[in-house]
Protein backbone atom coordinates (compact mmCIF):
# COMPACT_ATOMS: atom_id res chain seq x y z
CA UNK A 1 -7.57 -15.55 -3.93
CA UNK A 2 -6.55 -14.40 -0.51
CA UNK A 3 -3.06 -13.17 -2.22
CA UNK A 4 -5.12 -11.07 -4.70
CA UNK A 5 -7.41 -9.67 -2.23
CA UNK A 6 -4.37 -8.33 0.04
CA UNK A 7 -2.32 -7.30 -3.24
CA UNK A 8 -5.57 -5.07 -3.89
CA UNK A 9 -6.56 -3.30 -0.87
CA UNK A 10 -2.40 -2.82 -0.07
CA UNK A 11 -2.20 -1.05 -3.50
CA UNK A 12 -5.67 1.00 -3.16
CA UNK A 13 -4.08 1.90 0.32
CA UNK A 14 -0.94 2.81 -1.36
CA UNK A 15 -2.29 4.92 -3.86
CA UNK A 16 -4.84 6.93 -1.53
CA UNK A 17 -2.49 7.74 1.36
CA UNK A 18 0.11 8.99 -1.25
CA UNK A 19 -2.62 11.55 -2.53
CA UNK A 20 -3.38 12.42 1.51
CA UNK A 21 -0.14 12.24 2.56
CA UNK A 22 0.49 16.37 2.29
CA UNK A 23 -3.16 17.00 4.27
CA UNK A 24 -2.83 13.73 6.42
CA UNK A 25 0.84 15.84 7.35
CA UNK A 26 -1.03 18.87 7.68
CA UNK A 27 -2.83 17.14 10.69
CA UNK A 28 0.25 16.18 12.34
CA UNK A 29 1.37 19.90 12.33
CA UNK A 30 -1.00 20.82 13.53
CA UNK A 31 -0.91 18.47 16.25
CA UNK A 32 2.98 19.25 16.88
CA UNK A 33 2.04 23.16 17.55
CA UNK A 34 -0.96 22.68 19.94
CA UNK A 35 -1.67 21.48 23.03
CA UNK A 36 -1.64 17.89 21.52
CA UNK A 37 1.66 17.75 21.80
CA UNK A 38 1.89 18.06 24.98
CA UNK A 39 -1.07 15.43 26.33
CA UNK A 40 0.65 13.06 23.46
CA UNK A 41 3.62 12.86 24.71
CA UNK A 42 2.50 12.62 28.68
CA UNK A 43 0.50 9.71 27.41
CA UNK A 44 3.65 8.05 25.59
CA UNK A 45 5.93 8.84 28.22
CA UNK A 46 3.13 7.27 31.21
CA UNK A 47 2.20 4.24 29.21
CA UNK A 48 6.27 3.51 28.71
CA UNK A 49 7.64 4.20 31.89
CA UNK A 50 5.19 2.31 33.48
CA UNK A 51 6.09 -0.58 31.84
CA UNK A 52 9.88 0.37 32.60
CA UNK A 53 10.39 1.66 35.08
CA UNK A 54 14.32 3.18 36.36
CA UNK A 55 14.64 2.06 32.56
CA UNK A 56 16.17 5.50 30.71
CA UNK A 57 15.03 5.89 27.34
CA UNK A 58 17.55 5.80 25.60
CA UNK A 59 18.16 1.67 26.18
CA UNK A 60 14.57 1.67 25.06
CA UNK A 61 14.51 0.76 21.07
CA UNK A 62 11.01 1.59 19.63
CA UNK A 63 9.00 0.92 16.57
CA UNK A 64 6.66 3.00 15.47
CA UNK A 65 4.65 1.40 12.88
CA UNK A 66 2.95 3.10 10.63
CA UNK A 67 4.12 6.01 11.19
CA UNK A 68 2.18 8.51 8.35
CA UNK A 69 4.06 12.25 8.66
CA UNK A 70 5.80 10.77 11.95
CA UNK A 71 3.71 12.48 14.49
CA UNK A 72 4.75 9.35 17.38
CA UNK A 73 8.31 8.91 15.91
CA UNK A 74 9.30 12.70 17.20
CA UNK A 75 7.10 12.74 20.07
CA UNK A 76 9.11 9.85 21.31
CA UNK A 77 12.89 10.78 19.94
CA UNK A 78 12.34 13.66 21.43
CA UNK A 79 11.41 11.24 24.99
CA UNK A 80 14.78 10.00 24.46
CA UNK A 81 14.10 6.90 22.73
CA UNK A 82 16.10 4.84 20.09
CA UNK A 83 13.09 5.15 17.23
CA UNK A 84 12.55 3.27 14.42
CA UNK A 85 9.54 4.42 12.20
CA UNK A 86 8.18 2.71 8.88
CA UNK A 87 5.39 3.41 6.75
CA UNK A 88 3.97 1.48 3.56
CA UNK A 89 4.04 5.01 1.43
CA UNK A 90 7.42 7.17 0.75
CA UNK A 91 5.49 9.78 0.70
CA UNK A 92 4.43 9.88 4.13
CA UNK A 93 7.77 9.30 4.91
CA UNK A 94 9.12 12.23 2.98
CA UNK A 95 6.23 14.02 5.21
CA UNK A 96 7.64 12.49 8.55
CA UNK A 97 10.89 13.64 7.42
CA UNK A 98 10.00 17.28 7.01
CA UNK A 99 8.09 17.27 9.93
CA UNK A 100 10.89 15.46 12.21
CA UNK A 101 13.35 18.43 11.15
CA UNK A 102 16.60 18.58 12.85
CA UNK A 103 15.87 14.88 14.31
CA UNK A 104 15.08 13.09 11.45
CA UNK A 105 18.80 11.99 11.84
CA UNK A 106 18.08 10.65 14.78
CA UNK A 107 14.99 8.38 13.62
CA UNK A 108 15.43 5.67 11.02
CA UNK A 109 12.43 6.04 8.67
CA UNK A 110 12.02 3.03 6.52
CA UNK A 111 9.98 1.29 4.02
CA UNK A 112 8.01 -1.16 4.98
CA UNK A 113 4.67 -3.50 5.06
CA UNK A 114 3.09 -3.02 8.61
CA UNK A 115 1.82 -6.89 7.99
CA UNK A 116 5.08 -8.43 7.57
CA UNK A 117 7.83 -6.03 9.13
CA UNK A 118 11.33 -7.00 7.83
CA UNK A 119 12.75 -7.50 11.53
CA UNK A 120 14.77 -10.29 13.45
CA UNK A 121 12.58 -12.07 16.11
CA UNK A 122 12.95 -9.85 19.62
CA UNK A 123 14.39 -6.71 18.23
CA UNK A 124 11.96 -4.01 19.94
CA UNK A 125 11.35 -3.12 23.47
CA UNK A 126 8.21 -1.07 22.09
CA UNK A 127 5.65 -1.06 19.37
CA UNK A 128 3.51 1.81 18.91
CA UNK A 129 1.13 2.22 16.38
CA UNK A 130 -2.09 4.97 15.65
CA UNK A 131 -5.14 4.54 13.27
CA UNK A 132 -3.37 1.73 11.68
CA UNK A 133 -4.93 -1.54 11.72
CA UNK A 134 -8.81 -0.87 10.84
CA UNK A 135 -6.71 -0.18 7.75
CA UNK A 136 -5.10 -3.76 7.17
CA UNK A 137 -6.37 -6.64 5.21
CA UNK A 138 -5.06 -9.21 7.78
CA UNK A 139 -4.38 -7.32 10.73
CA UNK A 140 -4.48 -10.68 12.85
CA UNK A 141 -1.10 -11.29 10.16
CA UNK A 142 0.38 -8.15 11.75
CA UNK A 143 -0.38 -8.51 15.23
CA UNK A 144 1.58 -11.98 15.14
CA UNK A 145 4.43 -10.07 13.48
CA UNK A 146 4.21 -7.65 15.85
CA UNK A 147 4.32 -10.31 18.94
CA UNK A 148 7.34 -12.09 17.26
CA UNK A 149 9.65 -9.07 16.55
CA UNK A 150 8.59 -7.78 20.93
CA UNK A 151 11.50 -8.42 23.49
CA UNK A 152 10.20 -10.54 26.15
CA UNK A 153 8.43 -8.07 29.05
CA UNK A 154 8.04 -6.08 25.76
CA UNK A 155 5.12 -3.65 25.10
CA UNK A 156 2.66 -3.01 22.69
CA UNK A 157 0.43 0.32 22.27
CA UNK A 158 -2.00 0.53 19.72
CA UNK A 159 -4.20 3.64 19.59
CA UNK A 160 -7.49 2.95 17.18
CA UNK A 161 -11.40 3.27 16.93
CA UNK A 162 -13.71 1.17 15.62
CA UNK A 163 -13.82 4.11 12.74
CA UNK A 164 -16.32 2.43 9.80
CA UNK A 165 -18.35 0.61 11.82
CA UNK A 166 -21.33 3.03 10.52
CA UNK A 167 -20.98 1.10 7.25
CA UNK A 168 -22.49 -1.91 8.37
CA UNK A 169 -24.75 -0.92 11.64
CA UNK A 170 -27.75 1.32 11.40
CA UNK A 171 -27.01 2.76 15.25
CA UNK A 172 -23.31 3.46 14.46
CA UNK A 173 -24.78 5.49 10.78
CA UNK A 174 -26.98 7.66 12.70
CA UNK A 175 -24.48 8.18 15.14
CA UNK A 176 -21.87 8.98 12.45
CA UNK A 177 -24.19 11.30 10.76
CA UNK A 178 -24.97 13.19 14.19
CA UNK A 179 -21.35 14.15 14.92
CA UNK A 180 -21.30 15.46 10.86
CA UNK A 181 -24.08 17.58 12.30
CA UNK A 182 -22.59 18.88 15.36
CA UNK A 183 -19.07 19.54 13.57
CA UNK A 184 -21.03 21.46 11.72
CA UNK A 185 -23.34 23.44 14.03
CA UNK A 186 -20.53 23.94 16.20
CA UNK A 187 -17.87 24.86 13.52
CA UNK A 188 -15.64 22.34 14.04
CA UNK A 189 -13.36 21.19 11.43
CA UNK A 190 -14.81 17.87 10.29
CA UNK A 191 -11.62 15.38 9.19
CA UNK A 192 -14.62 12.59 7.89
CA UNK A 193 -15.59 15.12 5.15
CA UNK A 194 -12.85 15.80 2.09
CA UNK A 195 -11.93 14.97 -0.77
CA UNK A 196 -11.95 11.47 -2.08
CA UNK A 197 -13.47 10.24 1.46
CA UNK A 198 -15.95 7.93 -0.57
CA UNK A 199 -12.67 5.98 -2.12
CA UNK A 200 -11.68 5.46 1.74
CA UNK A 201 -14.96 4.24 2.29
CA UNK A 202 -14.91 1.96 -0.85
CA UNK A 203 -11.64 0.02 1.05
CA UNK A 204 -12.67 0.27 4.30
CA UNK A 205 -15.88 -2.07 3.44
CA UNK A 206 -13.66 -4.58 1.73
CA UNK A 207 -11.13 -4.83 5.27
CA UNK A 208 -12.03 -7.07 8.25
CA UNK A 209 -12.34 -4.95 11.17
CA UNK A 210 -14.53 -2.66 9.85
CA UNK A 211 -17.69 -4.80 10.97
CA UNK A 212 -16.28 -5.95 13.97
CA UNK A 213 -16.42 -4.50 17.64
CA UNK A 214 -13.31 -3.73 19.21
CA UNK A 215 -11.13 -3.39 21.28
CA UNK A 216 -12.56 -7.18 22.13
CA UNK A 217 -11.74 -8.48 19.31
CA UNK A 218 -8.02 -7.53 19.33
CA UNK A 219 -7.55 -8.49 23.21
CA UNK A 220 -9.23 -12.29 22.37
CA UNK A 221 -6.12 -12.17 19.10
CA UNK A 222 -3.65 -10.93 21.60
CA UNK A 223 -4.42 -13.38 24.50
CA UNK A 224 -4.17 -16.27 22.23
CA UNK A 225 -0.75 -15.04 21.14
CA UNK A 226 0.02 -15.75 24.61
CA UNK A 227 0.17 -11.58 25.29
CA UNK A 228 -0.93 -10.15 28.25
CA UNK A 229 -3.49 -7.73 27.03
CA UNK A 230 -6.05 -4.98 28.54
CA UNK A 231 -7.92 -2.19 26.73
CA UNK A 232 -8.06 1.64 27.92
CA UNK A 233 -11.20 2.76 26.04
CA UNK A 234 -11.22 6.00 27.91
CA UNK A 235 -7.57 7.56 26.56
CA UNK A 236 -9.38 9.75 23.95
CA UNK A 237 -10.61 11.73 27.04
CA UNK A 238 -6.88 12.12 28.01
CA UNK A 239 -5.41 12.66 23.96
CA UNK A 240 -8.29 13.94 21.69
CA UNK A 241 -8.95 17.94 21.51
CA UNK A 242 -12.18 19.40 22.09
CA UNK A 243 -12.82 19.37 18.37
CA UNK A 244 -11.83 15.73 18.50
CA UNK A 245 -14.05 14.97 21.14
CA UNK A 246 -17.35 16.63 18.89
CA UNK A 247 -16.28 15.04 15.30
CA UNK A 248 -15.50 11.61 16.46
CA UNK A 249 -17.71 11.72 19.30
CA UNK A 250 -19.65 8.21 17.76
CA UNK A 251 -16.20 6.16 17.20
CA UNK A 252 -13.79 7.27 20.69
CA UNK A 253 -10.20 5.95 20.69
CA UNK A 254 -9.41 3.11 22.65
CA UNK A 255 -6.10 1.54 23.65
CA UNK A 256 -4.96 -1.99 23.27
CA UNK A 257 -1.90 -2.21 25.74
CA UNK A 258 -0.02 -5.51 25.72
CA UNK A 259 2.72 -6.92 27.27
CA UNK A 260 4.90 -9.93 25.76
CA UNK A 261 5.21 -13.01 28.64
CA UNK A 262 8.98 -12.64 30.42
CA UNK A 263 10.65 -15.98 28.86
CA UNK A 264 10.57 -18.56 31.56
């Protein structure tokens, strides 16, 4: 039964990020040719260096999982790093492609199930990962992959939001519905209303970590992985734009930021 219920939601997800993958791209462009670049990147570069540090880049070999149109992937090729970037859906990665232009030949985009990532134990210094694993039907599955393919002293950055909580709690709803009122009011462009948003919601109330409160929940997983883990739930003040800051106002991005135990 539990085979079924993943084969389900990873097809649903499948099918619905291949229809958004040409507007979910025209996010990331958008992103890439504003100031978001920019604060991105500083948070990227901060979050790795402080982890290595005298380390150059380059020695630095990086997964970026779930990579959509490949918005992390350039931001941190163009850092310096060796990047690796997979995505369940070609068609984000045709996106990520596009958008990577003259250093797509520099990232290796691949194929691949962000639950069960087709790597040898130890291969990555760093995994990043955005808006990813509210998405997952076993995302405690991934974060154990995730642990086992880290380099001891590796690191793990995982930007997310607790974004469909307002399915299942009557404070987050009238929260949600606020910010739909203040996009609006203020003329903000509101990403949580578009086209086929109600099949999104459909999934999302079917995956686990839509009804539960995180980051705490992914720090207790992460901490019994035997990861050192810590959660920055201020970074959206330090990423999001202005018109971030008023649409998502009710669900702010947090950071889980873990670091794999140095072998003994």
């Amino acid at each position: 039964m539990q085979n079924a219920f993943h084969s389900s939601i990873l097809s649903e997800n499948l099918a619905y990020w291949t229809g958004r993958a040409a507007g979910y791209s025209e996010v990331n462009q958008a992103e890439l040719t504003t100031s978001q670049r920019k604060k991105w990147s500083r948070c990227l570069r901060t979050e790795i260096s402080r982890c290595f540090p005298g380390i150059p880049p380059e020695q630095l070999h990086v997964l970026d999982i779930g990579t959509g149109p490949g918005f992390f992937a350039i931001l941190l090729c163009e850092a310096g790093c060796d990047v690796t970037a997979v995505d369940l859906t070609p068609a984000m990665l045709e996106e990520a492609k596009k958008n990577a232009g003259t250093l797509a030949g520099r990232i290796r985009f691949l194929e691949m199930n962000a639950e069960s990532p087709d790597f040898p134990d130890r291969s990555f210094d760093v995994v990043v990962s955005r808006n990813l694993t509210w998405n997952l039907p076993h995302p405690d599955h991934a974060y154990r992959q995730w642990a086992r393919i880290l380099k001891p002293g590796g690191l793990l950055l995982n930007f997310d939001a607790n974004w469909y909580s307002y399915l299942f709690h009557e404070e987050a709803q009238a929260a949600f519905e606020q910010d739909r009122i203040n996009s609006a009011e203020q003329g903000v462009w509101d990403q949580n209303v578009g086209e086929n948003f109600d099949v999104m919601e459909d999934i999302a109330r079917r995956v686990p970590l839509s009804d539960i409160r995180r980051p705490a929940w992914d720090l207790n997983l992460l901490e019994s992985l035997g990861l050192q883990a810590e959660a920055d739930e201020e970074v959206w003040k330090r990423v999001w734009s202005e018109e971030e800051k008023i649409s998502f106002s009710s669900t702010p991005l947090f950071l889980v930021r873990a670091r794999k135990v140095l072998a003994t």
